[in-house]
C-alpha atoms as a PDB file:
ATOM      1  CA  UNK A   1      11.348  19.153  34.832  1.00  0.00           C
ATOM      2  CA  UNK A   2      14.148  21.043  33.268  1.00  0.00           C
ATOM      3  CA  UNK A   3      15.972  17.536  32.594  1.00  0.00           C
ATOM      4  CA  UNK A   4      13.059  15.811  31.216  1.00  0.00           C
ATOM      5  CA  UNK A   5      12.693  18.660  29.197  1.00  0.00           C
ATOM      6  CA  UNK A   6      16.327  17.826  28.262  1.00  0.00           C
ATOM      7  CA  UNK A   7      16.121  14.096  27.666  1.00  0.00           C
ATOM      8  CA  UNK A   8      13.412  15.478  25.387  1.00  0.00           C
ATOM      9  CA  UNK A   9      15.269  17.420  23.364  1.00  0.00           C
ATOM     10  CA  UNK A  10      18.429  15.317  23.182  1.00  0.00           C
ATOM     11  CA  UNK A  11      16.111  11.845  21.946  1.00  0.00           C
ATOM     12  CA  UNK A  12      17.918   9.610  19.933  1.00  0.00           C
ATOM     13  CA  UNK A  13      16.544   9.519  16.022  1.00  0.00           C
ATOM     14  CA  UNK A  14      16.653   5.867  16.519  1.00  0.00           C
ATOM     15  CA  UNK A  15      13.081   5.190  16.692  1.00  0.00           C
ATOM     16  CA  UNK A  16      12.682   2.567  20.189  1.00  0.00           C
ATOM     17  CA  UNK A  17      15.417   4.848  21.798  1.00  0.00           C
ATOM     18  CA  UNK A  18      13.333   8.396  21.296  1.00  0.00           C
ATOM     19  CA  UNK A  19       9.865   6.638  22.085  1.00  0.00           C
ATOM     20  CA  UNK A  20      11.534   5.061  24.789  1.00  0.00           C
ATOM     21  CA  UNK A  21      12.547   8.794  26.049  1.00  0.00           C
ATOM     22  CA  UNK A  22       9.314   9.942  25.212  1.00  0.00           C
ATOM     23  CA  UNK A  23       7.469   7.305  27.303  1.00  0.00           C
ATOM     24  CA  UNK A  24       9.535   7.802  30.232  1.00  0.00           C
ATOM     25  CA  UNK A  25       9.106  11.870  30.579  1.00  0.00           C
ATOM     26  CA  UNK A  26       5.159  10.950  30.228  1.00  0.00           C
ATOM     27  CA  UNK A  27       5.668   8.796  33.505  1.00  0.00           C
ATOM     28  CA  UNK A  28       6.865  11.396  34.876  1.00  0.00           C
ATOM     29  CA  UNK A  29       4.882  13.806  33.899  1.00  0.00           C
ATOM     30  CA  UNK A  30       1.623  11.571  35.004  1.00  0.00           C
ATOM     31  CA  UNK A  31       3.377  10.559  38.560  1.00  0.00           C
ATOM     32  CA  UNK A  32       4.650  14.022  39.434  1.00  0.00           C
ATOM     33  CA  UNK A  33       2.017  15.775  41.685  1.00  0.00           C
ATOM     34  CA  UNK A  34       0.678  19.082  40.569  1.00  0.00           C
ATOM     35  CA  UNK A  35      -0.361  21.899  42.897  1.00  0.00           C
ATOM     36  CA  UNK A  36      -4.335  21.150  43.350  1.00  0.00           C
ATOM     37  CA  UNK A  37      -5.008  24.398  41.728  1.00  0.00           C
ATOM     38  CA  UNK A  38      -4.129  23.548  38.709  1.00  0.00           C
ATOM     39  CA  UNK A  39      -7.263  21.723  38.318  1.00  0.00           C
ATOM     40  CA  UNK A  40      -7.967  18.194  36.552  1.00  0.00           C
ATOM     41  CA  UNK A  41     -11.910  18.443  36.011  1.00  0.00           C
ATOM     42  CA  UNK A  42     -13.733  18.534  32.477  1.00  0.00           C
ATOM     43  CA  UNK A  43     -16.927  19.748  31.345  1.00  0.00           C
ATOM     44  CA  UNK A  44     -17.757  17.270  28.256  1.00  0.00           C
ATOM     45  CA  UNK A  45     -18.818  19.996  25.752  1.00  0.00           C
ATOM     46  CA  UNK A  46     -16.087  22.190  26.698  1.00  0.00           C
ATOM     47  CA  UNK A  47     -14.030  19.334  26.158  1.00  0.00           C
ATOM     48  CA  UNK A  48     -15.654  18.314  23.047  1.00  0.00           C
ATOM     49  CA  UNK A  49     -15.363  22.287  21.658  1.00  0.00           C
ATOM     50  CA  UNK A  50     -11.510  22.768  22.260  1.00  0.00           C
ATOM     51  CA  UNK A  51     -10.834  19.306  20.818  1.00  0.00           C
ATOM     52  CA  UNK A  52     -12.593  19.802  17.718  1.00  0.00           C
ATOM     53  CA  UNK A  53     -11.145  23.426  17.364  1.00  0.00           C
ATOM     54  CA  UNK A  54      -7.891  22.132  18.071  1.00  0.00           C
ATOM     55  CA  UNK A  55      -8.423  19.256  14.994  1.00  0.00           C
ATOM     56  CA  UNK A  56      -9.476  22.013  13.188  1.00  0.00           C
ATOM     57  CA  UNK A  57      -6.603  23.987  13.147  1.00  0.00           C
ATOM     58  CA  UNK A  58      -4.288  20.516  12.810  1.00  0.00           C
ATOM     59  CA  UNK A  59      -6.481  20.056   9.861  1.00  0.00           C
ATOM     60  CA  UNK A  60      -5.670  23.447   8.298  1.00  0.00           C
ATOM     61  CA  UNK A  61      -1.979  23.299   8.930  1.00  0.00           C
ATOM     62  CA  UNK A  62      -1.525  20.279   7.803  1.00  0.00           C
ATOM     63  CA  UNK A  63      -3.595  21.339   4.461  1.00  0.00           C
ATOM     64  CA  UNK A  64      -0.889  24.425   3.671  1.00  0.00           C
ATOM     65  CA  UNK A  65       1.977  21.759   3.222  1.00  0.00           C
ATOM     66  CA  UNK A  66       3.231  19.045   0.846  1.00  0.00           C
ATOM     67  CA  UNK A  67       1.621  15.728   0.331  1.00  0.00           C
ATOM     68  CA  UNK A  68       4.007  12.641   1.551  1.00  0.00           C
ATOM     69  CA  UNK A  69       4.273   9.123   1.309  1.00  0.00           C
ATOM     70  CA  UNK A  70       2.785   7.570   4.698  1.00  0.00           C
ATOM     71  CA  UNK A  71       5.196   5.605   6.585  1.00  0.00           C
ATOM     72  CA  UNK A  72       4.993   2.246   8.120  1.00  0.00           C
ATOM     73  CA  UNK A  73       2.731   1.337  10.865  1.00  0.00           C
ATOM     74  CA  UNK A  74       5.016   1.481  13.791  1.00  0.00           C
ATOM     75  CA  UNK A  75       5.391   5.104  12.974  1.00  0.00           C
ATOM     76  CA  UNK A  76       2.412   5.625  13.496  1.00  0.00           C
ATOM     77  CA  UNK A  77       2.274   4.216  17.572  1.00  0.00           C
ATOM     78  CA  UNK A  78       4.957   6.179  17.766  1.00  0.00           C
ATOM     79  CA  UNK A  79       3.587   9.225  16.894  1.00  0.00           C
ATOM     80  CA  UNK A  80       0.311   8.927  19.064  1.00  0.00           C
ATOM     81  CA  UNK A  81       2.910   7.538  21.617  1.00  0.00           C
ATOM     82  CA  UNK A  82       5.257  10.622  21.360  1.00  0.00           C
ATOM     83  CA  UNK A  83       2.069  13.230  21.529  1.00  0.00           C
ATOM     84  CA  UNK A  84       0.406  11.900  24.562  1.00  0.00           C
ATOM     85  CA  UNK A  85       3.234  11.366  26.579  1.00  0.00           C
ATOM     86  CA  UNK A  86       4.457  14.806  25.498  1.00  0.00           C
ATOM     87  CA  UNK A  87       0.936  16.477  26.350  1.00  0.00           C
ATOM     88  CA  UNK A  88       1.376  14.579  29.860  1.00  0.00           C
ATOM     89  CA  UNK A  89       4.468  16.259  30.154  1.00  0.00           C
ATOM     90  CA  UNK A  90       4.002  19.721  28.929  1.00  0.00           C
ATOM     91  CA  UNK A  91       0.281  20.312  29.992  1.00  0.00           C
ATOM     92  CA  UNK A  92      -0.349  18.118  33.164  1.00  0.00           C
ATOM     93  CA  UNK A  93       2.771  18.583  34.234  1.00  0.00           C
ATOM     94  CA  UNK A  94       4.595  21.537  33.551  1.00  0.00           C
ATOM     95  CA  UNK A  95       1.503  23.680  33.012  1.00  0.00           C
ATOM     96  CA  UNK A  96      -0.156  22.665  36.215  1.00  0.00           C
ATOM     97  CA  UNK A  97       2.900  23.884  38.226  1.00  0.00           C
ATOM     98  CA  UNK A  98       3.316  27.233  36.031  1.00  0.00           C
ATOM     99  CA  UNK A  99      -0.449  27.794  36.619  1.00  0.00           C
ATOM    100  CA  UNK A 100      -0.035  29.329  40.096  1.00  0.00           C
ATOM    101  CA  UNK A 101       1.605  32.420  38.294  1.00  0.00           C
ATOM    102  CA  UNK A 102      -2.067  32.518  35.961  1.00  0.00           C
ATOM    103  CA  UNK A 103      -3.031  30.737  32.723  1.00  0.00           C
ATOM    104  CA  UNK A 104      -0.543  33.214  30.521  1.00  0.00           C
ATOM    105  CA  UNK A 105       2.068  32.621  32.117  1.00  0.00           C
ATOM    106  CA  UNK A 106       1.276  28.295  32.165  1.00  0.00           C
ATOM    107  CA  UNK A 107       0.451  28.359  28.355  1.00  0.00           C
ATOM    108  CA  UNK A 108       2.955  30.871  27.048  1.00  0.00           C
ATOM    109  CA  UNK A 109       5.849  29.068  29.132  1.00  0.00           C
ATOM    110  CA  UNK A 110       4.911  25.325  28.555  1.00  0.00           C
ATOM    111  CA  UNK A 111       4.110  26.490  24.760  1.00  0.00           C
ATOM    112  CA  UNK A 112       7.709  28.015  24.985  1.00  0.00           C
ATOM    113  CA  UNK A 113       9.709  24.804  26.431  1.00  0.00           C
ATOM    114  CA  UNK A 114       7.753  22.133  24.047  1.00  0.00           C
ATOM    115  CA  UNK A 115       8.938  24.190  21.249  1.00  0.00           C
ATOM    116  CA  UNK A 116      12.417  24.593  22.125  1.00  0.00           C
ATOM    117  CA  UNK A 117      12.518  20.938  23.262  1.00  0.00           C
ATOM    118  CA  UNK A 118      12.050  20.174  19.143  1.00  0.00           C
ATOM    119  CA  UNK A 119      14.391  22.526  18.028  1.00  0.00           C
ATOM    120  CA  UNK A 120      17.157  19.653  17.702  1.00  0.00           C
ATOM    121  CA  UNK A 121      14.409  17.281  15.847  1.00  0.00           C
ATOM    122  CA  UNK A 122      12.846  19.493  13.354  1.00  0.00           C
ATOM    123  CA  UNK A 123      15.266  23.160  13.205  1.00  0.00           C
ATOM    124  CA  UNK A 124      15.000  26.750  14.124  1.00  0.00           C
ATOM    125  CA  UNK A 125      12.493  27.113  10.993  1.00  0.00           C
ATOM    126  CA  UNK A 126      10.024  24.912  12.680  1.00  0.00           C
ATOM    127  CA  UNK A 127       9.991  27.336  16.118  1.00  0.00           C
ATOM    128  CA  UNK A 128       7.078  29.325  15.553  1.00  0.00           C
ATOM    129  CA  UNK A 129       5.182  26.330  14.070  1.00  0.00           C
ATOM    130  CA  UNK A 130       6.236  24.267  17.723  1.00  0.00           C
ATOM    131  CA  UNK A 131       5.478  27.830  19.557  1.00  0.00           C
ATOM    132  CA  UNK A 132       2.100  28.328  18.080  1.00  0.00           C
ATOM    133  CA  UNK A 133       1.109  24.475  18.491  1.00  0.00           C
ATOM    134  CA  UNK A 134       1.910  24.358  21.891  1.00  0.00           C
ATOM    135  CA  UNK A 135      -0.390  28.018  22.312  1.00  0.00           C
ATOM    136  CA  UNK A 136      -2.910  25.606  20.533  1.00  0.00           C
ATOM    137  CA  UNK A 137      -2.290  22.812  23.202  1.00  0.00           C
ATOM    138  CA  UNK A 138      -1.946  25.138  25.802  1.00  0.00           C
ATOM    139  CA  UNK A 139      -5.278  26.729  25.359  1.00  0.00           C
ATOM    140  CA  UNK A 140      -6.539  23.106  25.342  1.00  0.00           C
ATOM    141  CA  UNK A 141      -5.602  22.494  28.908  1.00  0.00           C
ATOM    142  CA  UNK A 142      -6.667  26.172  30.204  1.00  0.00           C
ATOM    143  CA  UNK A 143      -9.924  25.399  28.166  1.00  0.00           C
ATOM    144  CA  UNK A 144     -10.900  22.379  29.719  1.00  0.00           C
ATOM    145  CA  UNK A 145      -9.103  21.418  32.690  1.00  0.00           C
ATOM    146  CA  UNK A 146      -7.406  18.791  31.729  1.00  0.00           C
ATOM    147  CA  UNK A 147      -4.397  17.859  29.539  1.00  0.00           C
ATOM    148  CA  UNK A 148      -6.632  14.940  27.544  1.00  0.00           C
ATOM    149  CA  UNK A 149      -8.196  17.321  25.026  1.00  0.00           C
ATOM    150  CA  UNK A 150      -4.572  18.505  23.414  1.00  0.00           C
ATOM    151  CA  UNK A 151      -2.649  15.106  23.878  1.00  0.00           C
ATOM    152  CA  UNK A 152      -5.832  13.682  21.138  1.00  0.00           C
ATOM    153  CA  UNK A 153      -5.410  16.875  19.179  1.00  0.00           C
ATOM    154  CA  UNK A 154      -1.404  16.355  19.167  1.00  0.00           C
ATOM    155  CA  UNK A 155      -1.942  12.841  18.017  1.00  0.00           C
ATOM    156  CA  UNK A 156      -4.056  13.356  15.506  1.00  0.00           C
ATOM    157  CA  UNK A 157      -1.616  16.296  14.422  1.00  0.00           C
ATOM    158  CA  UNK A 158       0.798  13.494  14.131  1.00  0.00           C
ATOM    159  CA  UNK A 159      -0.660  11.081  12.088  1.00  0.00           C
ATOM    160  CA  UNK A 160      -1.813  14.415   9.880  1.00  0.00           C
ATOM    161  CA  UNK A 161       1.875  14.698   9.307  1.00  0.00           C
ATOM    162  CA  UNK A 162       2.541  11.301   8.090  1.00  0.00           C
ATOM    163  CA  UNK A 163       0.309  11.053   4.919  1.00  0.00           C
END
């Protein structure tokens, strides 16, 4: 984990090369077994509730910034690409094994390591922004079970940050 959590980090800016990484640590992070405790069941409106409330607050944040022009199409697969193979990662992955020490613990360290992991990308400024996303995402997966709910809030966070 610790060196896909490097390859992360490290990602080329060329565009195939990072979504390249990307797509590879969310193999791994879907092929890697989790302990069974950390749970893969949903309850739909549970779901549905921490999805919404995690659009929400995508919604907000991305309200509080500067307008952009939206960049090309392939950005966009990329960014949907990029969010569920990170959410794989971060919240199937590495919060199902942190789980076993309890759900603070899991959410506060995965939140911790995805936004470290996009220090190089986006600068220290962007930390608490990464750290308080991933609480977001992390909540998510505690929430409802599974990691599904915060990889379609991360994507949709994406594409919120192209336009």
């Amino acid at each position: 984990m610790f060196l896909a959590s490097v390859a992360l980090a490290v990602r080329p800016a060329a565009p195939a090369a990072s979504l390249a990484v990307a797509v590879a640590v969310g193999i791994l992070g879907l092929l890697a077994p989790v302990p069974p405790s950390a749970g893969d069941g949903t309850d739909r409106h549970r779901w549905l509730a921490a999805t919404a409330l995690g659009i929400v607050a995508a919604v907000a944040a991305r309200a509080m910034q500067h307008s952009a022009a939206p960049p090309p199409f392939w950005f966009a697969i990329f960014a949907i690409t990029a969010a569920v193979a990170e959410e794989v990662f971060f919240r199937r992955l590495l919060y199902g094994w942190l789980v076993v020490c309890g759900p603070v613990v899991a959410i506060g360290g995965a939140a911790a390591v995805f936004a470290a992991v996009h220090v190089p990308a986006y600068g220290l400024s962007a930390l608490p922004v990464d750290f308080a996303a991933g609480m977001v995402f992390g909540w998510q997966r505690w929430a409802t079970g599974t990691w599904s709910s915060a990889a379609v809030t991360h994507a949709i966070a994406n594409l919120l940050q192209m336009g």
